[in-house]
C-alpha atoms as a PDB file:
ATOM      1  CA  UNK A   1     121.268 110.024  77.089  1.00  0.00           C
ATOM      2  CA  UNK A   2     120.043 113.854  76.609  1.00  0.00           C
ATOM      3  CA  UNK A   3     122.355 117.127  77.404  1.00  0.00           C
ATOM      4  CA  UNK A   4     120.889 120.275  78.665  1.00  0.00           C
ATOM      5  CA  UNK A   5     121.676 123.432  80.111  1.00  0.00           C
ATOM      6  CA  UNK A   6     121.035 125.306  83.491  1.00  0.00           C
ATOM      7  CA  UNK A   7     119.822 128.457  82.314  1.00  0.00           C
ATOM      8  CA  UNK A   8     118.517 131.584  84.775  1.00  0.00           C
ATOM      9  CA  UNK A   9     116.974 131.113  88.280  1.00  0.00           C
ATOM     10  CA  UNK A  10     118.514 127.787  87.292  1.00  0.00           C
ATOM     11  CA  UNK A  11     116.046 126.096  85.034  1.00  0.00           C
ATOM     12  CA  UNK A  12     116.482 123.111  83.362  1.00  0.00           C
ATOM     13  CA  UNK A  13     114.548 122.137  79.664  1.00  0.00           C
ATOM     14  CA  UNK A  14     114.059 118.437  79.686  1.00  0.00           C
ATOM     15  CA  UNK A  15     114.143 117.226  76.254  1.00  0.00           C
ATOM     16  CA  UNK A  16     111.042 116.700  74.367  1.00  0.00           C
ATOM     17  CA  UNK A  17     111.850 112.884  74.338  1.00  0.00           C
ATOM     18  CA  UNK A  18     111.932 112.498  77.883  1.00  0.00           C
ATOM     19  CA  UNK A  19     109.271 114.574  78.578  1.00  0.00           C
ATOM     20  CA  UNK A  20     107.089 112.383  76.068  1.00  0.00           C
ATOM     21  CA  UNK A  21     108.328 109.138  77.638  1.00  0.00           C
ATOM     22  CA  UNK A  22     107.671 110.365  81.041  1.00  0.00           C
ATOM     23  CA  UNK A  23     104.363 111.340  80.329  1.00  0.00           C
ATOM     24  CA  UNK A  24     105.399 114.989  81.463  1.00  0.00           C
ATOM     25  CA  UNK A  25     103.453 118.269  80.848  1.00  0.00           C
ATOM     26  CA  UNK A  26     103.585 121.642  81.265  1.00  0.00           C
ATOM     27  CA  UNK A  27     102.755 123.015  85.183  1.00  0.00           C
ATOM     28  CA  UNK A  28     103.160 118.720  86.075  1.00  0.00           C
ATOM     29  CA  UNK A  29     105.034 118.892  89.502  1.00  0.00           C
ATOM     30  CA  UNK A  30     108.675 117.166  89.579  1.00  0.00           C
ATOM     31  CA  UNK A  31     110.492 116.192  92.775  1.00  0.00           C
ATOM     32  CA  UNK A  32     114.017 117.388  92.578  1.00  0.00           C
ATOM     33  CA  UNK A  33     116.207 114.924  94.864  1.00  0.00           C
ATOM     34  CA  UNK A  34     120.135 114.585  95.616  1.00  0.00           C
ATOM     35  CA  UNK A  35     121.258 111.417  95.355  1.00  0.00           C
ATOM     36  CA  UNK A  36     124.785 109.681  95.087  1.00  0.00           C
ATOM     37  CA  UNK A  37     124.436 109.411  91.705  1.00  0.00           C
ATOM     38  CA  UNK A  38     123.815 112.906  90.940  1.00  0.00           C
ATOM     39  CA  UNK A  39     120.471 114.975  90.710  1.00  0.00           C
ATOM     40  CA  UNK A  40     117.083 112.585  90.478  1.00  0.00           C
ATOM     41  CA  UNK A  41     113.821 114.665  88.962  1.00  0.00           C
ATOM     42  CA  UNK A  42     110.579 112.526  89.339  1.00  0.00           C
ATOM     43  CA  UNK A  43     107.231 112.945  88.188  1.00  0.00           C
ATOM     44  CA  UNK A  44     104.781 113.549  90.498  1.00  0.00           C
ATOM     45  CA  UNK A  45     101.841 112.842  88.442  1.00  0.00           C
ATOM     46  CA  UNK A  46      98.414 113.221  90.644  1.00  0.00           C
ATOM     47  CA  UNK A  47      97.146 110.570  88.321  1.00  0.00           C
ATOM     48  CA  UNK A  48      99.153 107.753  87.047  1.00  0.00           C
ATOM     49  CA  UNK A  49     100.154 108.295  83.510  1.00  0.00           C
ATOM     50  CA  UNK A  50      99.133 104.688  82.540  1.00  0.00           C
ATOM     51  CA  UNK A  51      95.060 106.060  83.563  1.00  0.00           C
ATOM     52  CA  UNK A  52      95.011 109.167  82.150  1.00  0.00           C
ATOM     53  CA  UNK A  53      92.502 108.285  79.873  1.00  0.00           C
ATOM     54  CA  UNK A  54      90.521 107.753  82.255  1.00  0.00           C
ATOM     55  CA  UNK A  55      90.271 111.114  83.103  1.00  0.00           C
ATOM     56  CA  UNK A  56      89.897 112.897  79.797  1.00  0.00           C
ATOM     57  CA  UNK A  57      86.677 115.146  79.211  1.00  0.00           C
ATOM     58  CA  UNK A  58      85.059 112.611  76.674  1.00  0.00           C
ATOM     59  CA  UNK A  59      85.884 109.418  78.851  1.00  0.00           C
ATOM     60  CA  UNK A  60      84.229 111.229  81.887  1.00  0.00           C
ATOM     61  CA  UNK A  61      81.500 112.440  79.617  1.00  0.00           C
ATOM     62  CA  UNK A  62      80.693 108.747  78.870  1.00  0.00           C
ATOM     63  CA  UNK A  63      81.080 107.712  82.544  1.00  0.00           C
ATOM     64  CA  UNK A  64      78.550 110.678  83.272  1.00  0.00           C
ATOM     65  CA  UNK A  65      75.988 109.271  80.562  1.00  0.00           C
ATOM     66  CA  UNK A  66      76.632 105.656  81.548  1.00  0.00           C
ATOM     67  CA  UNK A  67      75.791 106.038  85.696  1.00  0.00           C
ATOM     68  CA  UNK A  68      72.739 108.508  84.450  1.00  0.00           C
ATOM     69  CA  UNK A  69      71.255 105.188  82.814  1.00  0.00           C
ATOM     70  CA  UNK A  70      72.032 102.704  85.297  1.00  0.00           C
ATOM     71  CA  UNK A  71      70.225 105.055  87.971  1.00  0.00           C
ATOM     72  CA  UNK A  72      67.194 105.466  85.076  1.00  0.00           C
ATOM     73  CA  UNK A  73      67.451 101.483  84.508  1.00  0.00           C
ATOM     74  CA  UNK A  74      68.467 102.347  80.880  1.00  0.00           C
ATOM     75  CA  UNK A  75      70.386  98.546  81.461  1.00  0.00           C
ATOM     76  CA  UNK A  76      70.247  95.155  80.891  1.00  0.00           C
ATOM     77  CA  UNK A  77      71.966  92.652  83.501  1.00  0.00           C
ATOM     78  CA  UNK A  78      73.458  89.630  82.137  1.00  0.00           C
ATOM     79  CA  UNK A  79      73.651  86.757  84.865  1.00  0.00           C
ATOM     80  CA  UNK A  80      76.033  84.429  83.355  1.00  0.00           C
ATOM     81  CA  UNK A  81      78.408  85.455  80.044  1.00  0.00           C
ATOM     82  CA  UNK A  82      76.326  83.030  78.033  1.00  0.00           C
ATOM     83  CA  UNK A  83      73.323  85.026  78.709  1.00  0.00           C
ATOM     84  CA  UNK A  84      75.303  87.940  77.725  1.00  0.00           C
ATOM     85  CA  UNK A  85      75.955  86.508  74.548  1.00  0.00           C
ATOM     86  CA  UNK A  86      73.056  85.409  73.764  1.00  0.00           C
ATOM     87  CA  UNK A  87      71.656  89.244  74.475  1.00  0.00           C
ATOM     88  CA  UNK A  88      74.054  90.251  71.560  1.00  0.00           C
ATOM     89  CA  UNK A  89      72.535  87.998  68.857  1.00  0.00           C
ATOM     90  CA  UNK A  90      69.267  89.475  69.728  1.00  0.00           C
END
């Protein structure tokens, strides 16, 4: 468990280690709810931590590369995985 303090305008630092576990950034939006149990802050990632990646300038620079040679037939198709395999050796 983590201790804090409610400082001006009442803001709250969540500790470094539950930001990092949370996957929590700076300007990330956090519901704020009341529950029985006391005060409940959730992430409200836009994209699920667990794909970030996904979305990170270099991945998306690869996906950009990859569609432009699929649509200039830059590809090879594989029809079974053997075939695929066999591709590789080559």
């Amino acid at each position: 468990m983590a201790a804090t303090r409610v400082r001006a305008k009442g803001q709250v630092t969540i500790p470094r280690e539950i930001r990092e576990r949370a996957h929590l950034e700076e300007g990330d939006p956090v519901e704020v709810e009341m529950v029985p149990e006391g005060i409940l802050l959730r992430p409200q990632k836009v994209i699920d931590a667990s794909q970030a990646w996904f979305w990170t300038p270099s991945w998306q620079e690869g996906e950009r590369e990859a569609t432009l040679d699929i649509e200039k037939g830059r590809v090879e198709v594989s029809k079974t995985g053997e075939d695929f395999l066999e591709s590789l050796d080559e």
